[in-house]
Protein backbone atom coordinates (compact mmCIF):
# COMPACT_ATOMS: atom_id res chain seq x y z
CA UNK A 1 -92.02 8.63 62.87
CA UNK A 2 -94.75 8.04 66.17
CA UNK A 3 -95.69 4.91 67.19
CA UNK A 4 -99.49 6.95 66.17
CA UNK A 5 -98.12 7.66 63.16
CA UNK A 6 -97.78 4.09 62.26
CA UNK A 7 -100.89 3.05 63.53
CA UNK A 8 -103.61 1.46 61.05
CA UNK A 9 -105.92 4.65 61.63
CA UNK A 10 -108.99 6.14 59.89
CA UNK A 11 -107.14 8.25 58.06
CA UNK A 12 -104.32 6.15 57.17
CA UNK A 13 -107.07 3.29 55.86
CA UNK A 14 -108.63 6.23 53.54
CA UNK A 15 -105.46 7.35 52.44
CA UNK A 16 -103.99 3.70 51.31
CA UNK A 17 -107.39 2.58 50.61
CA UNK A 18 -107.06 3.06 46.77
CA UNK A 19 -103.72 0.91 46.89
CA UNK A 20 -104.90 -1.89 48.61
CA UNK A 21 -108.11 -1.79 46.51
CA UNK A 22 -105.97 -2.93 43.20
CA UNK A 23 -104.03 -5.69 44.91
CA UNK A 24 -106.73 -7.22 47.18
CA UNK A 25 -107.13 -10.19 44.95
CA UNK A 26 -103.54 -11.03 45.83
CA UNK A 27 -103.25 -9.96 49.35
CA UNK A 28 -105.72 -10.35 52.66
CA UNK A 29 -107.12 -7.42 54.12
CA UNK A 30 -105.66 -8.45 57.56
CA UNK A 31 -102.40 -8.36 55.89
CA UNK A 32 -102.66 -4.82 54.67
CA UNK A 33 -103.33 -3.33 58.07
CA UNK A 34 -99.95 -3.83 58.93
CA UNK A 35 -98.31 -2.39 55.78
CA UNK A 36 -100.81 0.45 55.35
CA UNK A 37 -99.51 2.72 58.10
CA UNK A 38 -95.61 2.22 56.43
CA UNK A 39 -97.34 2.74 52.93
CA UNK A 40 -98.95 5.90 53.90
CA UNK A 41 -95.36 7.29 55.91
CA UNK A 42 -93.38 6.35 53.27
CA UNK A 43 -95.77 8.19 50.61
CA UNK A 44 -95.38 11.37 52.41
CA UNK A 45 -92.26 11.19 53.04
CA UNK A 46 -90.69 10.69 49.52
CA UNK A 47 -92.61 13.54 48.50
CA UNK A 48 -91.11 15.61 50.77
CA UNK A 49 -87.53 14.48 49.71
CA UNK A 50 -88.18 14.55 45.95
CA UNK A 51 -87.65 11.15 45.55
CA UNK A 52 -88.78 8.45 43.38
CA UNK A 53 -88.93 4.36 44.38
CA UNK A 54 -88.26 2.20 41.57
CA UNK A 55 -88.91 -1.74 42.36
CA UNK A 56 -87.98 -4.42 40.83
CA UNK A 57 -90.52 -7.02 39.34
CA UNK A 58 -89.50 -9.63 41.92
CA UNK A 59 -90.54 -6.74 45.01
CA UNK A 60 -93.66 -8.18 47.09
CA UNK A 61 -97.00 -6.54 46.64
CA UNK A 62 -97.16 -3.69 48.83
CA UNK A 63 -93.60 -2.34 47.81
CA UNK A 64 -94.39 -2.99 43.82
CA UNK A 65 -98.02 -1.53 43.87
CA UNK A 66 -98.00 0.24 47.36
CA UNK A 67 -94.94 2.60 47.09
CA UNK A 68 -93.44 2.48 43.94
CA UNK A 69 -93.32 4.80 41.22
CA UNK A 70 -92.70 2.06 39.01
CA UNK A 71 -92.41 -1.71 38.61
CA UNK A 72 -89.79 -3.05 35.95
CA UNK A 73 -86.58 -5.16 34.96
CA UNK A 74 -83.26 -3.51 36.44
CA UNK A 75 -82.27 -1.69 33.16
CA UNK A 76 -85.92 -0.53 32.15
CA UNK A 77 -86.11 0.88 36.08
CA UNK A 78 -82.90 2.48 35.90
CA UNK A 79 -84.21 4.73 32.63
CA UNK A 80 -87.03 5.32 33.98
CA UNK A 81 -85.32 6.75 37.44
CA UNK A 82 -83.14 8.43 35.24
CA UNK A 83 -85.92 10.32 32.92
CA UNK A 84 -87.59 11.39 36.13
CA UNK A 85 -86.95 14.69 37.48
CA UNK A 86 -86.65 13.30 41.19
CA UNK A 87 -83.21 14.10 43.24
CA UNK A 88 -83.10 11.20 44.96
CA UNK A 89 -83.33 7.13 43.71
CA UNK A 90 -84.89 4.49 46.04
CA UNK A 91 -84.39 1.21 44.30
CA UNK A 92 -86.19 -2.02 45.91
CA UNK A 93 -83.82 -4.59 44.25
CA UNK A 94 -80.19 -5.67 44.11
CA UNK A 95 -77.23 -4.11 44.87
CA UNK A 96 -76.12 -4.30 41.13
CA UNK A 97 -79.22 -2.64 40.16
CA UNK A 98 -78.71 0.25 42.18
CA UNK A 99 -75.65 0.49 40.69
CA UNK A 100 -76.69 0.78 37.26
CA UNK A 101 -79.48 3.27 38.53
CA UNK A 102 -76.34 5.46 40.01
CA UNK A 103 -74.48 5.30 36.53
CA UNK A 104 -77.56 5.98 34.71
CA UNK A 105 -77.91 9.05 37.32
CA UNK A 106 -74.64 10.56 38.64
CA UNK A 107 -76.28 13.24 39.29
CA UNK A 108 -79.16 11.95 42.10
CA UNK A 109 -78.72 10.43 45.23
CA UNK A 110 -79.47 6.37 44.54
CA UNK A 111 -79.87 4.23 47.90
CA UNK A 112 -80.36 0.78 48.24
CA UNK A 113 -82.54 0.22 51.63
CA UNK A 114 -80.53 -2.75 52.31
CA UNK A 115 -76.59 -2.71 51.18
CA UNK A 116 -76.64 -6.75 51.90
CA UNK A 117 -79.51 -7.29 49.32
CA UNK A 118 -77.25 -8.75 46.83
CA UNK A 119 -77.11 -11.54 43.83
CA UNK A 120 -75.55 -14.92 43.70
CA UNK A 121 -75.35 -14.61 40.17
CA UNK A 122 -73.68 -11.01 39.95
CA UNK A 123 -71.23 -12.19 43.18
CA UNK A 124 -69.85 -15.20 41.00
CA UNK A 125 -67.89 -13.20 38.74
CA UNK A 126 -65.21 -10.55 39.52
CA UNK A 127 -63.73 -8.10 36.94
CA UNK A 128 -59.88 -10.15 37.74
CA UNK A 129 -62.21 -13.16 36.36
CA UNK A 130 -62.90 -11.08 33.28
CA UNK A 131 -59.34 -9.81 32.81
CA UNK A 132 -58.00 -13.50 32.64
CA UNK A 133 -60.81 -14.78 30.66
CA UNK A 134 -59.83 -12.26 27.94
CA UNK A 135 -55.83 -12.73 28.23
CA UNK A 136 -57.20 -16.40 27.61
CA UNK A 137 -59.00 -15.71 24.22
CA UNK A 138 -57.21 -12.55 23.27
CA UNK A 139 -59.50 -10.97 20.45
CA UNK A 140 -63.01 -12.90 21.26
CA UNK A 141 -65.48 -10.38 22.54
CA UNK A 142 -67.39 -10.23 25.72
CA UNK A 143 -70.71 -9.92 26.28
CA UNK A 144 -72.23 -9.27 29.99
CA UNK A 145 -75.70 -9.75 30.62
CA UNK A 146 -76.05 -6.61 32.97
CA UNK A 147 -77.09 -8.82 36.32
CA UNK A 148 -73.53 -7.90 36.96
CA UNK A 149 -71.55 -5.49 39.06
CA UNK A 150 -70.14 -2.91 37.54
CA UNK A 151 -66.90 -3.32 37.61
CA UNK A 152 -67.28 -6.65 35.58
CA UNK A 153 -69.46 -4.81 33.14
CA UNK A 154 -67.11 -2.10 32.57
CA UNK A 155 -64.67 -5.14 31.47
CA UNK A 156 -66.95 -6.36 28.72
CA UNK A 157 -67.48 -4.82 25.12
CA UNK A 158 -71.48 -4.60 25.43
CA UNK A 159 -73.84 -5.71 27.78
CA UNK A 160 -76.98 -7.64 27.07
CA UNK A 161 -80.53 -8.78 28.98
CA UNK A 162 -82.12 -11.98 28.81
CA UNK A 163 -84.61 -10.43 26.30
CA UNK A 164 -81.84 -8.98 23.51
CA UNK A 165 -78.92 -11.57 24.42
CA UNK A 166 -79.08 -13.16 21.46
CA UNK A 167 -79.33 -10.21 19.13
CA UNK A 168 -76.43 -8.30 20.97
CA UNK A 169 -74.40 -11.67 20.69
CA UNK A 170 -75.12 -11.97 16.60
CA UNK A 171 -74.68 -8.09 16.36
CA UNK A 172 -70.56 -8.78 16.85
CA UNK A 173 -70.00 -10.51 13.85
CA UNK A 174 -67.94 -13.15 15.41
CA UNK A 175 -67.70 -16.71 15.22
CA UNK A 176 -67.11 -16.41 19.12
CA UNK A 177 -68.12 -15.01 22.34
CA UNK A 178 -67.43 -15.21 25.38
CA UNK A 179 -70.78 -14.82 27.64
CA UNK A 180 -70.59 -14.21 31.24
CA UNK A 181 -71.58 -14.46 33.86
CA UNK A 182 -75.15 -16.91 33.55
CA UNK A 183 -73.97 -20.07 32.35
CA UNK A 184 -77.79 -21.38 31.68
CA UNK A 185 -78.60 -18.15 30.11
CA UNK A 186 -75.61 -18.68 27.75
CA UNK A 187 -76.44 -22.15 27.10
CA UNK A 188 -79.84 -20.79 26.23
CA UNK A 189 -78.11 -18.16 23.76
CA UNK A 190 -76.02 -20.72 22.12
CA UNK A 191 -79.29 -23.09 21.54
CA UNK A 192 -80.68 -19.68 19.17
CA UNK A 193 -77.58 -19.00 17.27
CA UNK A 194 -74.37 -20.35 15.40
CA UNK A 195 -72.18 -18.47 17.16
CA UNK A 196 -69.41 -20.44 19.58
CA UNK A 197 -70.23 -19.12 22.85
CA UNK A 198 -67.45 -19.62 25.62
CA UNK A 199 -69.44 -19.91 29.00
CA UNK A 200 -68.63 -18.43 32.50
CA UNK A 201 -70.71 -21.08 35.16
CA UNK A 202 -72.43 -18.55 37.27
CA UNK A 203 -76.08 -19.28 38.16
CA UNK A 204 -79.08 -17.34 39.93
CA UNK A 205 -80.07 -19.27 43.09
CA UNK A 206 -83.69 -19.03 42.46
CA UNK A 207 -84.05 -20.09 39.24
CA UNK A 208 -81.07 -23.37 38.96
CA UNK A 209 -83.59 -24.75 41.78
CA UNK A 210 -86.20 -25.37 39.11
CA UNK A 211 -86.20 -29.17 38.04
CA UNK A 212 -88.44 -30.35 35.20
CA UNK A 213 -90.05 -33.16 37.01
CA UNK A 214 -91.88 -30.28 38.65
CA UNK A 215 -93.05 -28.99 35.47
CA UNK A 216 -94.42 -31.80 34.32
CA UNK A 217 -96.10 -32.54 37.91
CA UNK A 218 -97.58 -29.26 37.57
CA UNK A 219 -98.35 -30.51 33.91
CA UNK A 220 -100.06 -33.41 35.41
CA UNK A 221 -102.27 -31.78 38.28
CA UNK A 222 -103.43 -29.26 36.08
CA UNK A 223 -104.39 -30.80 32.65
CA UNK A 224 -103.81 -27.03 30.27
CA UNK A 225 -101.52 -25.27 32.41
CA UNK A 226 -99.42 -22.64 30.27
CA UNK A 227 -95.26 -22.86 31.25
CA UNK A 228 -93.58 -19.73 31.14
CA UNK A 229 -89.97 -19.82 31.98
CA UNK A 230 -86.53 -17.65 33.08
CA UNK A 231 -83.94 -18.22 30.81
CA UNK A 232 -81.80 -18.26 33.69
CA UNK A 233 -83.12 -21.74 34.38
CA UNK A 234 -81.28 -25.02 33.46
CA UNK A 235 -81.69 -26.14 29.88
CA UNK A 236 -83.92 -29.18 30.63
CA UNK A 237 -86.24 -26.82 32.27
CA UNK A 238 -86.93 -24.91 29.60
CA UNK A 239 -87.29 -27.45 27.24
CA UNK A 240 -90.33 -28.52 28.78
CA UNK A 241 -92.09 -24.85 29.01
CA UNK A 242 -94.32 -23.63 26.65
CA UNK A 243 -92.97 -20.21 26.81
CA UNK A 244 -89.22 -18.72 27.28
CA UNK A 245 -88.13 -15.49 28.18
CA UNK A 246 -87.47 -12.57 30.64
CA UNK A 247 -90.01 -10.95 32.90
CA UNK A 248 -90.96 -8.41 30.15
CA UNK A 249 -90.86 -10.99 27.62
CA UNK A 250 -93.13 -13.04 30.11
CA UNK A 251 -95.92 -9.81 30.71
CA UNK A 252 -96.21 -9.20 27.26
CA UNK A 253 -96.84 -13.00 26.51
CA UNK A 254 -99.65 -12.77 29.09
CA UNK A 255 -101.28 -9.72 27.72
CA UNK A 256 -101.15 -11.32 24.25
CA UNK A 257 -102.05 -14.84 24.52
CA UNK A 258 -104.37 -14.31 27.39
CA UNK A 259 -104.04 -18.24 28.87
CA UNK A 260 -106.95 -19.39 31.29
CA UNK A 261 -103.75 -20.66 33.98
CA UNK A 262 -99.93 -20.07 33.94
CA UNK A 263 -97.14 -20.96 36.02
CA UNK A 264 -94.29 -18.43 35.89
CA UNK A 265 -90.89 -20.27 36.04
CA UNK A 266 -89.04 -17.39 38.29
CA UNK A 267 -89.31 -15.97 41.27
CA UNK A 268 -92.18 -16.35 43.45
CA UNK A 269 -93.46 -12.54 43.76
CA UNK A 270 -93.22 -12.34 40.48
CA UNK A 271 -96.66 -14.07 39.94
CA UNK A 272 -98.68 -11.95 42.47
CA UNK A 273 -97.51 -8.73 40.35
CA UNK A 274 -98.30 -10.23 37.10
CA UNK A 275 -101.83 -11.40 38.81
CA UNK A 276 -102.29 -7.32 39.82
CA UNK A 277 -102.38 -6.38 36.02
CA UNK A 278 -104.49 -9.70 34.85
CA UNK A 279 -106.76 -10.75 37.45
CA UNK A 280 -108.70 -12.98 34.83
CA UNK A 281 -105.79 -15.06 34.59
CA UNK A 282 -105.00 -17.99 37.35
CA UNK A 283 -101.55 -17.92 38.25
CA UNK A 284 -99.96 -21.27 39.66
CA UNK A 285 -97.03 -20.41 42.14
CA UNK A 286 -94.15 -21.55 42.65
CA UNK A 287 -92.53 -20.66 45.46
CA UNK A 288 -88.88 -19.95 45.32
CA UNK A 289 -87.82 -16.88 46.80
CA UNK A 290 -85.11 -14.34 46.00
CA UNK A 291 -83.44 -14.03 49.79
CA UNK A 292 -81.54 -10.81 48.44
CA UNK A 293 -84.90 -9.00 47.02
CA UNK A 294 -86.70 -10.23 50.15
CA UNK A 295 -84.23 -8.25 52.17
CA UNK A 296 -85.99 -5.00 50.95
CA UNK A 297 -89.10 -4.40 53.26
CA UNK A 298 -91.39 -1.28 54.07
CA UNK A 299 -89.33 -0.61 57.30
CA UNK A 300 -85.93 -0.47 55.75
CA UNK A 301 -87.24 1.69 52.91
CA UNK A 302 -88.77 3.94 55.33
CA UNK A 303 -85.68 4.48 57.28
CA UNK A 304 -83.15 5.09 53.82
CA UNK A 305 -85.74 7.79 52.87
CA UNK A 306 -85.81 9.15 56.82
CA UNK A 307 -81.67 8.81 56.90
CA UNK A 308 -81.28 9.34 53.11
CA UNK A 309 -78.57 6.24 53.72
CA UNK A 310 -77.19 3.88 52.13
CA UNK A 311 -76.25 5.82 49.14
CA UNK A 312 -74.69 4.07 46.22
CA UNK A 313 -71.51 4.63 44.80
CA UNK A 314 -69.91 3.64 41.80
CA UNK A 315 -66.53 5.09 41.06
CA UNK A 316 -65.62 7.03 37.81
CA UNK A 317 -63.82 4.87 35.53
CA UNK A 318 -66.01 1.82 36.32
CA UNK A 319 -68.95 4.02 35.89
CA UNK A 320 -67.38 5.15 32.56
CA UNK A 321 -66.67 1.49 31.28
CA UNK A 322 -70.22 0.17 32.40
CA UNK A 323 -71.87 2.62 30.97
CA UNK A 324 -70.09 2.65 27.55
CA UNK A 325 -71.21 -1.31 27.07
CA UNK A 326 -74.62 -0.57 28.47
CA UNK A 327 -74.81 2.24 25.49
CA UNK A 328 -73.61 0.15 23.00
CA UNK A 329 -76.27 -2.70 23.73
CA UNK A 330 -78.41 0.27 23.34
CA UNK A 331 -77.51 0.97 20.29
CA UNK A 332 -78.02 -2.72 18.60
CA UNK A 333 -81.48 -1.95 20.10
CA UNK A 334 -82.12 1.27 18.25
CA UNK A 335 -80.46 0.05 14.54
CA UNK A 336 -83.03 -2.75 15.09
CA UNK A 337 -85.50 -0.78 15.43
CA UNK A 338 -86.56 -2.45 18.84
CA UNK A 339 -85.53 0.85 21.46
């Protein structure tokens, strides 16, 4: 691409025009000057390679409503990628998501604009970790809640996300599990169920930061103020919310109870997304930033669609094992009746 070609022109302001119209509530105009001319490259340009962006709900503003194809949790945008007909996968995430967008899709070239972009949580964990933990408690099942590599998820017996963990966790039949790799998000399981759930003390950087003295300061500044928090926060946290559950969990809860101001207890771009879809609603942020998501700008997805680079790989037998426990939390789902 031309210096010209990435200049704010006429034509690129018509083009993007309709974009910027749905998110100016959450974004100045001034500000989308600068990312229309990479919105408007990058739109051509995965049409030309048959591609399809999929970006994660913690993606800022003009990479969640300016170039993707669609806006999700890492499992729902890794079936969506996957029921597409697109050859190649851009994901605006994690590198563990891309991987489970390449298992989900052997078939298509997946790249991850920025192979650093990873996860504190998913890095605390290795699949040795798993090995010993189950030549610990020979027998007791694993469950892996999939912000995981994949080699550690093809060591579990099922996978689970923060929305179904504790229906995949009752669905063993066992008076113990062992949960890996979010200890709060375990903690949170154990608090819903009778099961004994052996913990692995990994942690997501954003959301352990969360303390509730600033929930209740937020409680006291604005008298009404509706909590919604991550599961993946500390258990004191979400004692004093008014809402738990994942980011899907969360968007539904908005579109249902319709609160006059909410505070989303996650990451911080979470809340200008949300505010996209419900402009009615105030949204309180907090500001605690994913530095792995944040890696993944307009620029760097520009140049992995120009280069086609850096493609993910996952090899065979991992990609056999992860898949086989991501299938068989899939199948809890559909004899539930909830997939």
């Amino acid at each position: 691409m031309t210096t010209t070609a990435l200049s704010y022109t006429p034509q690129v302001e018509r083009v993007t025009r309709p974009l910027y119209e749905r998110i100016r509530h959450v974004m100045p105009e001034m500000e989308w000057a600068v990312h229309a001319p990479l919105v408007a490259a990058i739109n051509e340009l995965k049409r030309e390679r048959n591609a399809v962006i999929l970006a994660h709900n913690y993606q800022t503003p003009e990479i969640a409503y300016g170039v993707a194809d669609f806006r999700g949790d890492s499992l729902a945008l890794a079936q969506q990628g996957a029921a597409t007909d697109a050859g190649v996968i851009v994901l605006c995430g994690v590198r563990f998501m891309a991987e489970t967008a390449k298992i989900m899709s052997p078939e298509k070239l997946v790249i991850l604009p920025d192979l650093e972009a990873g996860c504190s949580l998913a890095a605390s964990i290795t699949a040795e970790d798993v090995r010993r933990l189950k030549a610990k408690h020979p027998g007791v099942p694993v469950v892996c809640y999939v912000n995981a590599y994949a080699d550690v998820r093809a060591e579990a017996d099922i996978c689970c996300t923060s929305a179904n963990a504790v229906k995949v966790v009752e669905s063993l039949g066992s008076d113990r599990v062992i949960f890996i790799p979010d200890g709060y998000l375990g903690r949170y399981v154990a608090s819903k169920t009778g099961v004994e759930i052996i913990l692995w003390e990994g942690a997501c950087e954003v959301h352990e930061r969360f303390t509730p003295e600033e929930i209740r300061e937020y409680r006291r500044t604005q008298p009404g103020i509706h909590v919604m928090a991550h599961p993946e926060c500390p258990p004191e946290v979400l004692r004093e919310a008014d809402y738990v559950g994942s980011t899907s969990g969360m968007i539904r809860h908005i579109a249902d109870e319709k609160p006059r101001q909410v505070v989303l207890i996650t990451e911080c771009s979470m809340s200008d997304n949300v505010a996209v879809e419900y402009p009615e609603v105030e949204f309180v942020r907090p500001c605690n930033f994913c530095p792995h998501m944040k890696r993944i700008t307009l620029p760097k997805i520009l140049a992995s669609l120009q280069t086609l680079t850096p493609a993910i790989e996952v090899d065979a037998q991992v990609a056999a094992g992860a898949k086989r426990s991501v299938e068989r939390m899939l199948a809890v789902g559909r004899a539930s009746g909830t997939t």
